[in-house]
Structures are given as C-alpha cells and as structure tokens.
C-alpha atoms as a PDB file:
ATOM      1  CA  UNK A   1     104.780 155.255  54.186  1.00  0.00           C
ATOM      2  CA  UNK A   2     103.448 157.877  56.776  1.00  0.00           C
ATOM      3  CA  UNK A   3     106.155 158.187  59.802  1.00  0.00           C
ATOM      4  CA  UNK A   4     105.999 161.369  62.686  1.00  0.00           C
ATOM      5  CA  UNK A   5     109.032 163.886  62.387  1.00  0.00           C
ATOM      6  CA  UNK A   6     110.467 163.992  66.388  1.00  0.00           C
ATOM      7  CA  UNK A   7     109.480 166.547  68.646  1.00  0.00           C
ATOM      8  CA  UNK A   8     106.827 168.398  65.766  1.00  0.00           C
ATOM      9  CA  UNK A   9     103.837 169.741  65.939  1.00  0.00           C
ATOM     10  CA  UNK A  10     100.738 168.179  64.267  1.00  0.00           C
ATOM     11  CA  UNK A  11      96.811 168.378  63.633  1.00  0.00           C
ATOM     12  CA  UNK A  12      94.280 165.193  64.021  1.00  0.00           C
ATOM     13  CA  UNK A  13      91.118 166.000  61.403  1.00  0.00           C
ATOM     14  CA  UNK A  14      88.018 163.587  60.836  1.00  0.00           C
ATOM     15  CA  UNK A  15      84.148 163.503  60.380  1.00  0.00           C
ATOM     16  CA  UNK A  16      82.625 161.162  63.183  1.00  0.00           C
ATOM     17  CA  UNK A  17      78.787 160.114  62.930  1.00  0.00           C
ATOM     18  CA  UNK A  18      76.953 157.980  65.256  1.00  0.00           C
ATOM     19  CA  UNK A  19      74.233 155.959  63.991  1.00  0.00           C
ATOM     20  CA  UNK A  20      70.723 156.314  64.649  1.00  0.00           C
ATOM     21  CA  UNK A  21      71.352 158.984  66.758  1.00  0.00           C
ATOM     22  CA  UNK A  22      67.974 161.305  67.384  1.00  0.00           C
ATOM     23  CA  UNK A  23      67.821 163.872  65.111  1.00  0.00           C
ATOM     24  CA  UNK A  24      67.642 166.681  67.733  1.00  0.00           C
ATOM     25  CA  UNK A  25      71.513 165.718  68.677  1.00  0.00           C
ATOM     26  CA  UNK A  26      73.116 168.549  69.236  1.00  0.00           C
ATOM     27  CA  UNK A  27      76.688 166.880  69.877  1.00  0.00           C
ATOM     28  CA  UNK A  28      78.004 163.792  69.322  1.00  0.00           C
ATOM     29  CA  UNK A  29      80.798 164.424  72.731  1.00  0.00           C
ATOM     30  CA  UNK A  30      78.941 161.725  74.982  1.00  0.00           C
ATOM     31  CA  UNK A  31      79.661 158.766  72.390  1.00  0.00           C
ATOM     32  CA  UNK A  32      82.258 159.383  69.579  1.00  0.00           C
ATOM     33  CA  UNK A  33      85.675 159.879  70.641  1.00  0.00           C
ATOM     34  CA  UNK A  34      89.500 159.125  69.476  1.00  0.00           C
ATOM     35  CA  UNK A  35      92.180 157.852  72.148  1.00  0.00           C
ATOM     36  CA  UNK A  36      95.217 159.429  71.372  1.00  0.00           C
ATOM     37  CA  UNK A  37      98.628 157.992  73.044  1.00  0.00           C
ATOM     38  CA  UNK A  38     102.058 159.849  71.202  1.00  0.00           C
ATOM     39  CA  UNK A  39     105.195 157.933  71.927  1.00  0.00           C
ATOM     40  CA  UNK A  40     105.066 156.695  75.721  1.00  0.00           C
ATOM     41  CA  UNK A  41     103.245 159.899  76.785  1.00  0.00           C
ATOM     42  CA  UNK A  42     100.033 160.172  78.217  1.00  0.00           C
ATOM     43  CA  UNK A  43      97.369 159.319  76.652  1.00  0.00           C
ATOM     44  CA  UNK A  44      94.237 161.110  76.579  1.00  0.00           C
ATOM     45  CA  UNK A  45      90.563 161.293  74.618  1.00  0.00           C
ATOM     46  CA  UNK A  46      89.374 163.914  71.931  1.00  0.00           C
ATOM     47  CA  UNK A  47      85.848 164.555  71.412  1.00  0.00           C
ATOM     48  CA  UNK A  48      84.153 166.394  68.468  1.00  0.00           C
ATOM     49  CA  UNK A  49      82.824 169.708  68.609  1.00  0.00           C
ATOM     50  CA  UNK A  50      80.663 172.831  66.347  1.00  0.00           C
ATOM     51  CA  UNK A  51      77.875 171.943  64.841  1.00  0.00           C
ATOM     52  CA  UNK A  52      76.968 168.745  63.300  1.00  0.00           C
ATOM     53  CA  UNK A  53      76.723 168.760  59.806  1.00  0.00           C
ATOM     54  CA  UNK A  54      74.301 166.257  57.667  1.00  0.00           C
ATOM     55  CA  UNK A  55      74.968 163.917  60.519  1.00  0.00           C
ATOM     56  CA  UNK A  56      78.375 164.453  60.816  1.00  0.00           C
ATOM     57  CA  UNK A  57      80.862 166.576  63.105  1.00  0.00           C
ATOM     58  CA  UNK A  58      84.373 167.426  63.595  1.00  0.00           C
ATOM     59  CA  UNK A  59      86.822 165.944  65.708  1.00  0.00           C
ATOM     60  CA  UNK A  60      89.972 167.761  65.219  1.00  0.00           C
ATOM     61  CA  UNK A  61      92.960 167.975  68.086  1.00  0.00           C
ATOM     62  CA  UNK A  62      96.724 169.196  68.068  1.00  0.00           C
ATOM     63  CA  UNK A  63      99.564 167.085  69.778  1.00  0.00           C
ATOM     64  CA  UNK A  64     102.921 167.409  69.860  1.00  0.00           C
ATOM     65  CA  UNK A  65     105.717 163.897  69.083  1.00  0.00           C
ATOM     66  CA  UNK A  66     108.199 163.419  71.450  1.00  0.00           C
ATOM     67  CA  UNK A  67     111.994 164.030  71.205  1.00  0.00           C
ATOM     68  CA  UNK A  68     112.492 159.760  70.394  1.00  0.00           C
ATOM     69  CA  UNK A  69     110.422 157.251  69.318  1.00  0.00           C
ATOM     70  CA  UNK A  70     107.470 159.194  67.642  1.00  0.00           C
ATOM     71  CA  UNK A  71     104.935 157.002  67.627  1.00  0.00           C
ATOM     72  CA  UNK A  72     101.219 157.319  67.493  1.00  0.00           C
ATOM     73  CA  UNK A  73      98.719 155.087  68.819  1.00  0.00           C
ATOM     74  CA  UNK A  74      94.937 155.484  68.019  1.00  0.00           C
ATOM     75  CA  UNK A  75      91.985 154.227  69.127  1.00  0.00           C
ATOM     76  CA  UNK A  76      88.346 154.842  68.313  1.00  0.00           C
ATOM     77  CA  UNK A  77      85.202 154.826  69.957  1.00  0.00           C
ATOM     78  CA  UNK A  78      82.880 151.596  68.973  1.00  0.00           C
ATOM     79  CA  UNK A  79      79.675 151.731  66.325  1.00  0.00           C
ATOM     80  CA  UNK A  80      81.059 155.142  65.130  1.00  0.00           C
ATOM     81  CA  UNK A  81      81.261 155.862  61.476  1.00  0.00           C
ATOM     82  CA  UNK A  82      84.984 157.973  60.758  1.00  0.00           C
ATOM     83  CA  UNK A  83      85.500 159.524  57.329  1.00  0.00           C
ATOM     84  CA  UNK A  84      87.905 161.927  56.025  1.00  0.00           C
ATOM     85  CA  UNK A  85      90.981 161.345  58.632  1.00  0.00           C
ATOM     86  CA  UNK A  86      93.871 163.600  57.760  1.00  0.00           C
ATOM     87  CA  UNK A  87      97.393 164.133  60.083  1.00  0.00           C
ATOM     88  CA  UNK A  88      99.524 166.818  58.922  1.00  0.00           C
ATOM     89  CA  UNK A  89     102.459 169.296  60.402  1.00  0.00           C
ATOM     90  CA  UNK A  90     100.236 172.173  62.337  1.00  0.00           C
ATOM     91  CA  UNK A  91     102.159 174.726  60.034  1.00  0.00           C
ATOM     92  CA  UNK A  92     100.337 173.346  56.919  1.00  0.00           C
ATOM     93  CA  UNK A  93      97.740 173.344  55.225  1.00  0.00           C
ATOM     94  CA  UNK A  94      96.015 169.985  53.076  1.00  0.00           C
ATOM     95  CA  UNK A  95      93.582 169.908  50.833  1.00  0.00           C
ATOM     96  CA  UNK A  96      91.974 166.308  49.530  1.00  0.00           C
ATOM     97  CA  UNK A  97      90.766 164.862  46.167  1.00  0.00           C
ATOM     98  CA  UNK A  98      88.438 162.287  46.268  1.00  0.00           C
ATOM     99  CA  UNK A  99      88.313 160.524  42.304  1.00  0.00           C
ATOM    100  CA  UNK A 100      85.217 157.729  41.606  1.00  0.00           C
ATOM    101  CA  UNK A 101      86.964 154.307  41.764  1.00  0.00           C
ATOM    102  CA  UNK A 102      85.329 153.311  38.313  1.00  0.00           C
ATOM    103  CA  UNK A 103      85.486 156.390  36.022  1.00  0.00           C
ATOM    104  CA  UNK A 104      88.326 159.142  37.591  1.00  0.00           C
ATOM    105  CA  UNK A 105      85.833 161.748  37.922  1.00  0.00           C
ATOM    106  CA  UNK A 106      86.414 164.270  40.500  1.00  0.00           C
ATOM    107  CA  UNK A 107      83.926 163.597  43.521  1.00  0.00           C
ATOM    108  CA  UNK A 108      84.897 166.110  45.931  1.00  0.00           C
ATOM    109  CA  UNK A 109      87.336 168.192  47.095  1.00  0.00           C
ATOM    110  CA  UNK A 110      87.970 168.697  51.020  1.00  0.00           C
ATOM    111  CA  UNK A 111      89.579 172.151  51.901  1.00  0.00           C
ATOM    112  CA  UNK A 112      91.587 173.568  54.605  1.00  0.00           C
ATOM    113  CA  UNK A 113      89.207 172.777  57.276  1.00  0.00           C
ATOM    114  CA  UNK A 114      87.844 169.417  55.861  1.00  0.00           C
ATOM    115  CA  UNK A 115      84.624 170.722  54.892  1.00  0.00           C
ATOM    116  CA  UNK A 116      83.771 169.480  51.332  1.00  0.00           C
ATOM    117  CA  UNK A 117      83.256 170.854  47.961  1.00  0.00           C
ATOM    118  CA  UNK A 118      80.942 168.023  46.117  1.00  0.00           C
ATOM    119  CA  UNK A 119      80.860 167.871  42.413  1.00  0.00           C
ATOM    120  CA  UNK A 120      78.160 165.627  40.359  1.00  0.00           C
ATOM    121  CA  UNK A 121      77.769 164.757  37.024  1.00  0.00           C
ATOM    122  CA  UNK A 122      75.065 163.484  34.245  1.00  0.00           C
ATOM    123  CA  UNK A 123      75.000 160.485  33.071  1.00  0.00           C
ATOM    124  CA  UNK A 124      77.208 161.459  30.150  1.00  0.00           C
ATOM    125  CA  UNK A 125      79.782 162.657  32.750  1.00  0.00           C
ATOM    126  CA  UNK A 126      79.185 166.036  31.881  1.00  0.00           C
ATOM    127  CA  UNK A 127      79.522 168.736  35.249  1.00  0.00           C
ATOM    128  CA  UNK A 128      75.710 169.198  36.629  1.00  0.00           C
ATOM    129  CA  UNK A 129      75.860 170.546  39.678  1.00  0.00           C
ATOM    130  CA  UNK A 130      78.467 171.746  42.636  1.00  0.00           C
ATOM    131  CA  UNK A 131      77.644 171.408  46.262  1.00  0.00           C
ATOM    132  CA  UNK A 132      79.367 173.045  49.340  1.00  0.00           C
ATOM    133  CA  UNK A 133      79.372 171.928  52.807  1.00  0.00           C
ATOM    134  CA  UNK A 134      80.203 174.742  55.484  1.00  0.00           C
ATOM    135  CA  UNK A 135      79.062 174.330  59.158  1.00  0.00           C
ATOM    136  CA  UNK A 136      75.398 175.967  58.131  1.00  0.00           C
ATOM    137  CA  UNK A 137      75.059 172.212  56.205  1.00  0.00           C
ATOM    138  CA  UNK A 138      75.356 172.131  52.536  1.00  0.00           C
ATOM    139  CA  UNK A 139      74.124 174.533  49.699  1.00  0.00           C
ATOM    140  CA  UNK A 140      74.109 173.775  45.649  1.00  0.00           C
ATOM    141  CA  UNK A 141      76.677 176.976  44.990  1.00  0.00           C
ATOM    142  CA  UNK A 142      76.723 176.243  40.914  1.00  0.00           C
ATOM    143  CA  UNK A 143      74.167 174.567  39.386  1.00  0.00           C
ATOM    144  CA  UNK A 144      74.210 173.477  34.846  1.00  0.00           C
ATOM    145  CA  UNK A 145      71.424 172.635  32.754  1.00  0.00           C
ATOM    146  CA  UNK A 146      72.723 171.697  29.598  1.00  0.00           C
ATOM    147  CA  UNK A 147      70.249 170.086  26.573  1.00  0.00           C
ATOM    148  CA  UNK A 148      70.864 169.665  23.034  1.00  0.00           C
ATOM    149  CA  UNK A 149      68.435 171.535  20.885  1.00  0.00           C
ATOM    150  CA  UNK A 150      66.348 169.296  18.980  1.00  0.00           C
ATOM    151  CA  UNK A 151      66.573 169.019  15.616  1.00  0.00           C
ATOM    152  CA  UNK A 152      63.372 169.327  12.984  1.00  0.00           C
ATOM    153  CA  UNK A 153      62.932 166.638  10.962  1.00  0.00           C
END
C-alpha cells in the first residue's frame, strides 16, 4: 500500500498526451493538467513543460505533506492520455521496469527522469534492437542482426 510520510518532500512524474492534437503543438499547457490538493492545503494545477516527445510531454511538480493527515488528492484534466505516473521522496531516485504481461520479457526501462529505454525482440524472443527516448525524440542506440548460416545439403 502507498501512504505519504508527514511533513516530506516529494516529486509528481508522468507522460500526458492529448489526442488529435495538431502536429505543430508545441505544448500541451492550455489542455493537460493535474489538480493537486495535499492534506487540507491549497490546492493548485500543474501543467507540463520541455519539449514534447512522440506526442508526449512531461508533467512533473514537487510538493511538500503536511505535519498531520498526509493526504493526496488528484485530479486530471479530461480526454488526456497519462502514462508512466511515479511519486517518490524528492531525495531519491526511481527507476521502472516494464515486463510483457504474456511472456516476462523486458519492455522498457524508465530512468531517473522517466524518459525510456525500449527493448524489442524477434519472434524467437531473441534481443533485436534497443531504443532510447531523450527530449530530442527517440534514436535506435543498439541495433542485432542475428541469422543462422544455412546449411548445404
């Protein structure tokens, strides 16, 4: 179960894409944000920011629980697409694993700063190709062609 230490600081991540948004968006601030309420403070909106990334962009904010009753209430802005949502103590650092549901095979891995390292495989589940996403989009970084030499009959 996830519960908020009192009076600690903390970091909001997530991707945030809006759908059929033009493709000369620059931001995504006008239409995706997350309500944020801790405890019975204030409450007050976080919008993404950089650049947007094959569609997606950042939304990442800092708040701080209260003394008691360290609660936090979230809401999100409608026909917005969230992925990768992490909250963890601002003096940390979190890496994620993402496995396929069906075979266990390691789909990605999300670093630091939630930007992705994307691994994909053959159909024999053999390692063909690694992918990382950085805020200049996403480049193939290692890249395997394997065969099996053919035998002469």
């Amino acid at each position: 179960m996830f519960s908020l230490q009192t009076n600690k600081d903390y970091i909001f991540s997530a991707w945030v894409k809006v759908p059929n948004a033009v493709n000369t968006t620059l931001t995504y601030d006008n239409t995706a944000y997350v309500g944020i309420q801790v405890g019975a403070g204030s409450a007050f909106t976080a919008k993404p920011s950089g650049l947007i990334v094959d569609g997606w962009q950042r939304i990442e904010f800092k708040f701080t629980t209260p003394t008691s009753n360290p609660t936090l209430n979230l809401s999100f802005s409608p026909n917005t697409y969230f992925d990768d949502i992490r909250i963890f103590p601002f003096n940390a650092n979190m890496k994620s694993y993402v496995y396929d549901d069906k075979d266990f095979s390691l789909m990605a891995i999300l670093d630091e700063n939630n930007f992705a390292t994307y691994y994909e495989y053959d159909t024999e589940k053999n390692l063909k190709r690694v992918k990382r996403e950085s805020e200049k989009g996403v480049v193939t970084i290692q890249e395997v062609n394997a065969g099996l030499i053919k035998s002469k009959l």
